[in-house]
Protein backbone atom coordinates (compact mmCIF):
# COMPACT_ATOMS: atom_id res chain seq x y z
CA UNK A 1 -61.24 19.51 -24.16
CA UNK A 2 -57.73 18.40 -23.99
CA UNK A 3 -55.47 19.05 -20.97
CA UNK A 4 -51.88 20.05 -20.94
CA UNK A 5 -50.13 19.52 -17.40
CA UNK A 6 -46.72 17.56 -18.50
CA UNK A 7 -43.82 19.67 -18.29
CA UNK A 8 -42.30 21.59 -21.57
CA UNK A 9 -38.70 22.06 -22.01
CA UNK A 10 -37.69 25.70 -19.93
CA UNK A 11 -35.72 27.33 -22.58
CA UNK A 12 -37.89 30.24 -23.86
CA UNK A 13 -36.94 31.34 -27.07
CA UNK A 14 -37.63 34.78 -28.58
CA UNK A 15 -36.84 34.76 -32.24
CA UNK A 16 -33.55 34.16 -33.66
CA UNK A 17 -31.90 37.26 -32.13
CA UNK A 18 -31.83 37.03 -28.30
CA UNK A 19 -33.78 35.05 -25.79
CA UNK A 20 -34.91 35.98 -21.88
CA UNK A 21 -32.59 35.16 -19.74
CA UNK A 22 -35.23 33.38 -17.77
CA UNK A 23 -35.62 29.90 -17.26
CA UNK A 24 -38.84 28.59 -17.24
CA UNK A 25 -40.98 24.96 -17.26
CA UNK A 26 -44.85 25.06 -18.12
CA UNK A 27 -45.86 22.60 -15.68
CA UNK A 28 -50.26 21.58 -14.85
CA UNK A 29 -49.82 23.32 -12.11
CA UNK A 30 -54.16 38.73 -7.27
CA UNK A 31 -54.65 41.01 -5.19
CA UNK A 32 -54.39 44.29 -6.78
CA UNK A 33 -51.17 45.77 -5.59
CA UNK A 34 -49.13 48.85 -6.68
CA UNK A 35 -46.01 49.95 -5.65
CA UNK A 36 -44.95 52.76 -3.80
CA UNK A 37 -41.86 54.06 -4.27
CA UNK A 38 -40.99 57.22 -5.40
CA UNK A 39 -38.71 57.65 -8.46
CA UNK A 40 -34.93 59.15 -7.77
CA UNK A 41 -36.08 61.40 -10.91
CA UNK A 42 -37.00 65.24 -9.49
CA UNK A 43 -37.12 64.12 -6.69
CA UNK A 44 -34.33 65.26 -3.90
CA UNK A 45 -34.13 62.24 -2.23
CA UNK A 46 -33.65 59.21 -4.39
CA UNK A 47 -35.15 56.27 -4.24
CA UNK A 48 -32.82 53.14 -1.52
CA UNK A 49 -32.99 50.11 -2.78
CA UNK A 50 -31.06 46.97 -1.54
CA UNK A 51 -29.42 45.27 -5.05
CA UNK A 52 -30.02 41.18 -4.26
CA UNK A 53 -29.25 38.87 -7.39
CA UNK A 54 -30.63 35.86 -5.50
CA UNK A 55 -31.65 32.74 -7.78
CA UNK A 56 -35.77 32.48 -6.62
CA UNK A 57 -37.98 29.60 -7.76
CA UNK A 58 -41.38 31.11 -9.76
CA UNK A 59 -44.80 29.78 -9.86
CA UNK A 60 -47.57 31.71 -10.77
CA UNK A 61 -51.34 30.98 -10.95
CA UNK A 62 -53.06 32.64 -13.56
CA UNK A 63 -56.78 34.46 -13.70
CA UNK A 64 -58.79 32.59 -16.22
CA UNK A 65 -56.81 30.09 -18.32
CA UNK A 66 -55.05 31.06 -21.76
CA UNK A 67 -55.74 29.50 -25.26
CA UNK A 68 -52.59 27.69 -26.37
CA UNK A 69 -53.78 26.01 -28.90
CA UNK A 70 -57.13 24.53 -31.29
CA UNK A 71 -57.86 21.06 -32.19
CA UNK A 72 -60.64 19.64 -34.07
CA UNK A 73 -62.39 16.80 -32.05
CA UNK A 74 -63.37 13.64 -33.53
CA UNK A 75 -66.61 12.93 -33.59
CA UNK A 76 -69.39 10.31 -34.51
CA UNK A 77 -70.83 13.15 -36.91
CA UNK A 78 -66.92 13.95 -37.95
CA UNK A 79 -64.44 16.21 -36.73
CA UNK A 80 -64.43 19.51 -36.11
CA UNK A 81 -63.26 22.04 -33.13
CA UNK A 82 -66.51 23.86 -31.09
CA UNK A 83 -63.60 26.49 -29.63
CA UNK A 84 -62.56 27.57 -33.28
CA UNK A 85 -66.26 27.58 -34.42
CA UNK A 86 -67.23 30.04 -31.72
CA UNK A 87 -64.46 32.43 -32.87
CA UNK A 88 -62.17 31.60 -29.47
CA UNK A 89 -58.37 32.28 -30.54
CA UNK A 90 -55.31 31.04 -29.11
CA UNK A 91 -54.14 33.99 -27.08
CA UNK A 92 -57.61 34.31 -25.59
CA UNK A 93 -57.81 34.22 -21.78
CA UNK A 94 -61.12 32.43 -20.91
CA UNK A 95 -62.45 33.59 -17.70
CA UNK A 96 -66.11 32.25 -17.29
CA UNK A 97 -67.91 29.44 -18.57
CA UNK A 98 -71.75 29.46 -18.27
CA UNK A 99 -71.15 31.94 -15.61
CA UNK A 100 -68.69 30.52 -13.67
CA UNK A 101 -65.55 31.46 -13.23
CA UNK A 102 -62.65 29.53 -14.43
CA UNK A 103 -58.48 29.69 -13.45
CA UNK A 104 -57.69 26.27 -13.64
CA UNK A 105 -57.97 23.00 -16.00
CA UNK A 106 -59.98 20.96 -13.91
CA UNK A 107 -62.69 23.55 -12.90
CA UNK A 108 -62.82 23.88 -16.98
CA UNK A 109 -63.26 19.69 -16.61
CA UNK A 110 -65.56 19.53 -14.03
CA UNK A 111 -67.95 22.61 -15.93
CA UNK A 112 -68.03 20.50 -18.96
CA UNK A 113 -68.92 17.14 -17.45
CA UNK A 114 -71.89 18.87 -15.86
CA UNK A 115 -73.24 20.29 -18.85
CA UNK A 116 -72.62 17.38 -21.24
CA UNK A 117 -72.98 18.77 -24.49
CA UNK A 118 -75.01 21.97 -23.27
CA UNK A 119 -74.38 24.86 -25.61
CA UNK A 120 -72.15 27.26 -23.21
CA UNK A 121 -72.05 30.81 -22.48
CA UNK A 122 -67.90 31.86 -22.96
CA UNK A 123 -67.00 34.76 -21.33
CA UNK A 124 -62.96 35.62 -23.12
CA UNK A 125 -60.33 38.63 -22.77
CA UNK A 126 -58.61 38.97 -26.00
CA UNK A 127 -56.22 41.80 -25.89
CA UNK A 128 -57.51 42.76 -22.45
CA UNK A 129 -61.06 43.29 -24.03
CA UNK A 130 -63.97 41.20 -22.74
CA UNK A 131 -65.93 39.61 -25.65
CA UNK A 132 -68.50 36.81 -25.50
CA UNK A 133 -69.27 33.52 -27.54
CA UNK A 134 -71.25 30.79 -27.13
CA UNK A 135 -70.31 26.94 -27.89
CA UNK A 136 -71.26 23.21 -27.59
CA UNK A 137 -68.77 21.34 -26.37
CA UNK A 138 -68.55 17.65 -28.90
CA UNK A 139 -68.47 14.44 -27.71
CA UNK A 140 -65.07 12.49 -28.27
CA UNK A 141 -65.84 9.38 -30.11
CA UNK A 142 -62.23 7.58 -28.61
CA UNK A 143 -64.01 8.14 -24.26
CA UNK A 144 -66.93 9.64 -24.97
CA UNK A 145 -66.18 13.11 -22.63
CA UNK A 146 -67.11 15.97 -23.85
CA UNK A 147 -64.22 18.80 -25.14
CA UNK A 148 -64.29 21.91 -26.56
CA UNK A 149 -61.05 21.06 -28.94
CA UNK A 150 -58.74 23.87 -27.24
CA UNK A 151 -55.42 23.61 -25.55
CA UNK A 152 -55.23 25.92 -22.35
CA UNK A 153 -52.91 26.27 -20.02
CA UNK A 154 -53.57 27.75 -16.11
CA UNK A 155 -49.83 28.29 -14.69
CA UNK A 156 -46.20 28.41 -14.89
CA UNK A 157 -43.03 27.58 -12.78
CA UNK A 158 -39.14 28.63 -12.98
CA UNK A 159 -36.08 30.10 -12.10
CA UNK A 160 -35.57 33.71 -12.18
CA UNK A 161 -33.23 36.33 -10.07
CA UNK A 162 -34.87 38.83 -7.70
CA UNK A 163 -33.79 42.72 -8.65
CA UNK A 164 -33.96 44.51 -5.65
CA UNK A 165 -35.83 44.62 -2.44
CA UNK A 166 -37.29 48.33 -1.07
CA UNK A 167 -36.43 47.89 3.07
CA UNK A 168 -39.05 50.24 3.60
CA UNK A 169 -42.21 48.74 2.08
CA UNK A 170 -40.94 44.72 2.04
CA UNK A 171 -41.56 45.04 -1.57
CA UNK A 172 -39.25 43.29 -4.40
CA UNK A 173 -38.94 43.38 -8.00
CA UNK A 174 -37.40 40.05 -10.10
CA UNK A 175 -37.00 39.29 -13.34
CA UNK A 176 -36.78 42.75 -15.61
CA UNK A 177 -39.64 41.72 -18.18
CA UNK A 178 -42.78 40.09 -17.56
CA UNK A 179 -44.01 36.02 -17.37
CA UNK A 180 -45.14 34.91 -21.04
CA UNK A 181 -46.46 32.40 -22.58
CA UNK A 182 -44.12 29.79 -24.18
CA UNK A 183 -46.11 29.67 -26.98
CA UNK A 184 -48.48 32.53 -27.75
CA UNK A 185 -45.35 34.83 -26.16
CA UNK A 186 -47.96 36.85 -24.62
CA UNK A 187 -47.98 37.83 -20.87
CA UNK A 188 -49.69 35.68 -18.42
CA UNK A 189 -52.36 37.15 -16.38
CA UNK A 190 -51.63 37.24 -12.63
CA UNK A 191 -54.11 35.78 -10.25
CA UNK A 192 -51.68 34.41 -7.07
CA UNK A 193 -47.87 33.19 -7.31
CA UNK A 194 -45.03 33.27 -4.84
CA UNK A 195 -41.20 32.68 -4.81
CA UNK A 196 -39.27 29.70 -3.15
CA UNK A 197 -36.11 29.23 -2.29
CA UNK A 198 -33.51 27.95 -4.95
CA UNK A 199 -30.14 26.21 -5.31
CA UNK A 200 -28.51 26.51 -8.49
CA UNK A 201 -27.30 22.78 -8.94
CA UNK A 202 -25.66 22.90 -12.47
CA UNK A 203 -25.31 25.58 -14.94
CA UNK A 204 -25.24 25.31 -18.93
CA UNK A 205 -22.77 26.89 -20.75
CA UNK A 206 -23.40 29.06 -23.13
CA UNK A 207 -22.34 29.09 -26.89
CA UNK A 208 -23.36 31.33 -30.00
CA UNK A 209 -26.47 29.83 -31.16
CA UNK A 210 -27.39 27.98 -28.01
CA UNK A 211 -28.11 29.95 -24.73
CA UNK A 212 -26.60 28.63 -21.38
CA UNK A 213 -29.21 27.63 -18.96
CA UNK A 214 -29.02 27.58 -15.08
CA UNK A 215 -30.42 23.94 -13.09
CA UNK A 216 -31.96 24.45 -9.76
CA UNK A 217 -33.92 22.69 -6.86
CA UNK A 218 -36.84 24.70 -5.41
CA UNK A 219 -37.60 24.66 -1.81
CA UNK A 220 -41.38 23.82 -2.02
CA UNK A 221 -41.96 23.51 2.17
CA UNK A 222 -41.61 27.46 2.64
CA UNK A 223 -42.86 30.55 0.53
CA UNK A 224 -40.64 33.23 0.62
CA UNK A 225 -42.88 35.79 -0.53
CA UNK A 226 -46.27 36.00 -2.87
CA UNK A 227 -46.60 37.93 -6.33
CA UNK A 228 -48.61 40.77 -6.78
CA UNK A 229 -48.11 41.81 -10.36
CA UNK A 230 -47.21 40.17 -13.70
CA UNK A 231 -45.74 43.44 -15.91
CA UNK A 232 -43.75 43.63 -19.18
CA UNK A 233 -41.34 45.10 -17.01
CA UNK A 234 -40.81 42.57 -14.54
CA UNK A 235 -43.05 40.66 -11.62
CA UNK A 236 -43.45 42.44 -8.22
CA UNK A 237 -44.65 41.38 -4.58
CA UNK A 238 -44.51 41.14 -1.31
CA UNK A 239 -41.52 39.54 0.35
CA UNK A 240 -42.63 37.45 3.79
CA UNK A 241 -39.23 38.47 5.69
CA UNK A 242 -36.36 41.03 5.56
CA UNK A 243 -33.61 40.65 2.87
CA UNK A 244 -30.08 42.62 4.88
CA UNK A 245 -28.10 44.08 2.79
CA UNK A 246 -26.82 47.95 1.45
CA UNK A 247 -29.47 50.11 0.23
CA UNK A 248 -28.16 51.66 -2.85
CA UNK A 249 -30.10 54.84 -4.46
CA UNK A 250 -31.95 54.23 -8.33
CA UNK A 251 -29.80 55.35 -10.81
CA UNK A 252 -31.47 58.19 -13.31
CA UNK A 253 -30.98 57.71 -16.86
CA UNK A 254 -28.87 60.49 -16.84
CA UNK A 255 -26.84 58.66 -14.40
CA UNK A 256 -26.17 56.07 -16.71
CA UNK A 257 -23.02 56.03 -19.21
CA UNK A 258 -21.11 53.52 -21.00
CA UNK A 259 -18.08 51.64 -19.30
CA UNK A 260 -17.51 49.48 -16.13
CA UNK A 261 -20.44 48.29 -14.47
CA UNK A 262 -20.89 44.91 -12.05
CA UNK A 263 -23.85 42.58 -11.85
CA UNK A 264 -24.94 40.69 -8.66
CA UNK A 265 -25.97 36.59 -9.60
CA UNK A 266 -25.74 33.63 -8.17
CA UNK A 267 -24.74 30.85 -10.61
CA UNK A 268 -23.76 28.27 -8.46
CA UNK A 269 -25.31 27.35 -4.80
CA UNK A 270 -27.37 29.48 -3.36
CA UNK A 271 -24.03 32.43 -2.73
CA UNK A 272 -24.57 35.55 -4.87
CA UNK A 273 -21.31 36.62 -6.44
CA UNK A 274 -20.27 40.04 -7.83
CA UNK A 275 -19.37 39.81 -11.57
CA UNK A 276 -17.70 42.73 -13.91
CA UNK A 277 -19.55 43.73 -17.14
CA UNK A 278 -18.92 46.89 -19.65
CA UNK A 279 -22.26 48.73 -20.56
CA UNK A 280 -21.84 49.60 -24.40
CA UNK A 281 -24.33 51.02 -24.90
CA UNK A 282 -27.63 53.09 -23.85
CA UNK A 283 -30.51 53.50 -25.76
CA UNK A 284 -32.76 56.14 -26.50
CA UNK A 285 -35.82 56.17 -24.35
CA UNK A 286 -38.01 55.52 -27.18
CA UNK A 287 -36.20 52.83 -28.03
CA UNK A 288 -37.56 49.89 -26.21
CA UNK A 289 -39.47 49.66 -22.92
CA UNK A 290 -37.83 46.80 -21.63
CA UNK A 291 -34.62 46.77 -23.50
CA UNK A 292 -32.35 49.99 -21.95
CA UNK A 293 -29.05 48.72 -22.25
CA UNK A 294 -26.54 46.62 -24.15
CA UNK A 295 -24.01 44.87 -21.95
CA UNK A 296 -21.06 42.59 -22.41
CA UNK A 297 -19.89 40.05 -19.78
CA UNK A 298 -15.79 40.75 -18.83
CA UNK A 299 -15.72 39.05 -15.55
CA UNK A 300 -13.32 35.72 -16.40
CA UNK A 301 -14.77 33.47 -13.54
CA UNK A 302 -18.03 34.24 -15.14
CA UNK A 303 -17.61 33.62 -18.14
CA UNK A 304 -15.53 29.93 -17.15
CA UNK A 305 -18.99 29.09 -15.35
CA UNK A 306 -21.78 30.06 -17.90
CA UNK A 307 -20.10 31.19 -20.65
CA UNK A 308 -21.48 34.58 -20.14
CA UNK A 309 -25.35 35.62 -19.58
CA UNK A 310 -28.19 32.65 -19.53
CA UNK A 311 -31.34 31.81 -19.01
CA UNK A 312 -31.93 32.25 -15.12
CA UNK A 313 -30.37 35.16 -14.72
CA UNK A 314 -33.25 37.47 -15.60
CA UNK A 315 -33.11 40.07 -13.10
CA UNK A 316 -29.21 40.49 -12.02
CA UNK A 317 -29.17 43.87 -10.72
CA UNK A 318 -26.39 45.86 -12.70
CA UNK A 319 -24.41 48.78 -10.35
CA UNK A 320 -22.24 51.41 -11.52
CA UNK A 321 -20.47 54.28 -9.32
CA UNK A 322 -22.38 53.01 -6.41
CA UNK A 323 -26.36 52.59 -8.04
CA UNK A 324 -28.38 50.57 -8.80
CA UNK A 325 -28.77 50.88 -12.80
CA UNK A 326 -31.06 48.47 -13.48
CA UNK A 327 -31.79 44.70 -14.41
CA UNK A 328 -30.34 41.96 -17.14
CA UNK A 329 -33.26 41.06 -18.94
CA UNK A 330 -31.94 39.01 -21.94
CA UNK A 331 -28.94 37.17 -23.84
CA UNK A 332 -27.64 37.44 -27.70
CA UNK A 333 -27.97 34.34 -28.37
CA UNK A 334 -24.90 34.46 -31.37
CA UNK A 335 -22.90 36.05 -28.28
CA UNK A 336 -23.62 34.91 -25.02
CA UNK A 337 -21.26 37.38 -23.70
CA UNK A 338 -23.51 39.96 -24.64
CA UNK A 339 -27.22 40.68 -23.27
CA UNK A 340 -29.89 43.68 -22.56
CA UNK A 341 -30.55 45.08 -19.44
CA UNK A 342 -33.74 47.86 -18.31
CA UNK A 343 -33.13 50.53 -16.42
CA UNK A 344 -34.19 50.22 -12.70
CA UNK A 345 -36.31 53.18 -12.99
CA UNK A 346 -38.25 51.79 -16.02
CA UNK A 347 -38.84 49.06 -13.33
CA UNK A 348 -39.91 51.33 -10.95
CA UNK A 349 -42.52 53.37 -13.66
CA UNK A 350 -43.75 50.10 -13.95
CA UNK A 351 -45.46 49.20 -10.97
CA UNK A 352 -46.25 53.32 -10.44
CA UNK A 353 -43.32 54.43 -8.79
């Protein structure tokens, strides 16, 4: 089986259209938790939430480790790829081999150098269903190991912007959309993760047809807080100590309109800077589960520094008339000026507010 542990490039592209505005390096590197707050919607009290916009370094660990890829293996009888021949597919999450439970690369290793050759029990989650294969793994004729010819990978780690921190519960919300892939695209199943502290050294700026990008150093001594859930809506957890700040209420949809709005991001540093931005537009609720709102970047000091909205800014809260509206999510990339944003009470359904 071949390993992959070097670092990919952290641009994560989503079609031609638009990309996250998350940065993010693969690198070789769960409790079950569910939020509690209570929707502003019907209720009479809405929900207080403290807007933060902090730059955060990611790493999450994930349960069972993810198909990437399928290679034949070449063999003294030929080549030819056990994982394919079982009917594995990249996208596949493989959580136990001969009974064991797998999360990482090397307890994948260390299971097939015990078995040598053994035909395997593979226990697999392929769109969250639970299906079962067996395979032999084939002895590589270049070291003579034995590999099941698939590429899997076990975790991810990158910059992303915390949303909004509930004073009441110690809970936070970053990002806006989930953790994927870089190159299935799907979303990576949670086991542990946390969030470090982050500079932003450098920033990118961005052009039509090539998104900005925000550089940062992590602070790998000290955890800041751990992740509890991996959503399409964004990643939640548990934060280890208070953030201070104004607790503003969730903004209904009906709350919502087109015009002046401000995001909260830190681009430079670690100091988180109010920026102004024009919502254009609001989408029907149908629409798109992650993608709420179109906004445009106005603010001229932001758009001197970045050029607009780029990848590690996932998750700048967006405020209007004293709310909290929601989250940026993702940039145009033929108009880095202009990005999506979900609303923060999509965010909140999310995690079963």
């Amino acid at each position: 089986m071949k390993e992959e542990k070097q670092a990919a490039h952290a641009a994560i592209l989503l079609g031609a259209a638009l990309v996250l505005a998350l940065s993010f390096l693969l690198t070789a590197v769960g409790q079950a938790w569910q939020c509690q707050a209570v929707q502003c919607s019907g209720e009479a009290e809405p929900t207080m939430l403290v807007p933060v916009g902090k730059t955060v370094g990611i790493k999450l660990f994930s349960h069972g480790v993810m198909v990437v890829g399928l290679e034949e293996i070449a063999t003294a009888q030929g080549s030819y790829s056990p994982a394919k021949e079982s009917g594995l597919k990249v996208g596949d999450i493989i959580t136990q081999l001969d009974g064991q439970q797998v999360d990482t690369i090397e307890e994948v290793e260390e299971i097939l150098r015990q078995q040598s050759g053994e035909t395997l029990s593979v226990t697999a989650l392929r769109s969250g269903r639970r299906m079962e294969v067996t395979a032999e793994a084939a002895p590589c004729l270049a070291d003579g190991s034995y590999k099941l010819g698939a590429w899997v990978r076990d975790s991810m780690a990158g910059i992303g912007t915390v949303t909004w921190y509930d004073p009441a519960t110690g809970r936070f919300c970053a990002l806006g959309h989930g953790i994927n892939d870089v190159d299935t695209s799907l979303l990576m199943p949670l086991k542990t993760g946390s969030i470090m502290s982050a500079t932003v050294t450098s920033a990118v700026v961005g052009s039509s047809g090539h998104p900005g990008q925000l550089h940062g150093t992590f602070d790998l001594t000290r955890d800041l807080g751990s992740l509890t859930e991996n959503t399409d809506c964004g990643v939640f957890g548990q934060l280890n100590e208070a953030i201070e700040g104004e607790a503003l209420p969730v903004a209904q949809r009906s709350q919502v309109s087109t015009g002046a709005a401000a995001i909260h991001c830190n681009v430079d540093g670690d100091e988180v800077r109010e920026y102004c931005v024009e919502i254009l537009r609001l989408y029907p609720a149908a629409a798109s589960e992650t993608r709420n709102l179109l906004i445009q970047v106005t603010d001229p000091d932001l758009l001197e520094a970045t050029g607009g909205i780029v990848q590690g800014m996932s998750g700048s809260p967006i405020l209007q008339d004293g709310r909290l509206v929601g989250a940026v999510t993702h940039v145009l990339v033929n108009d880095p000026t202009r990005g999506y944003g979900i609303l923060a009470e999509t965010m909140l359904d999310a995690c079963g507010g």
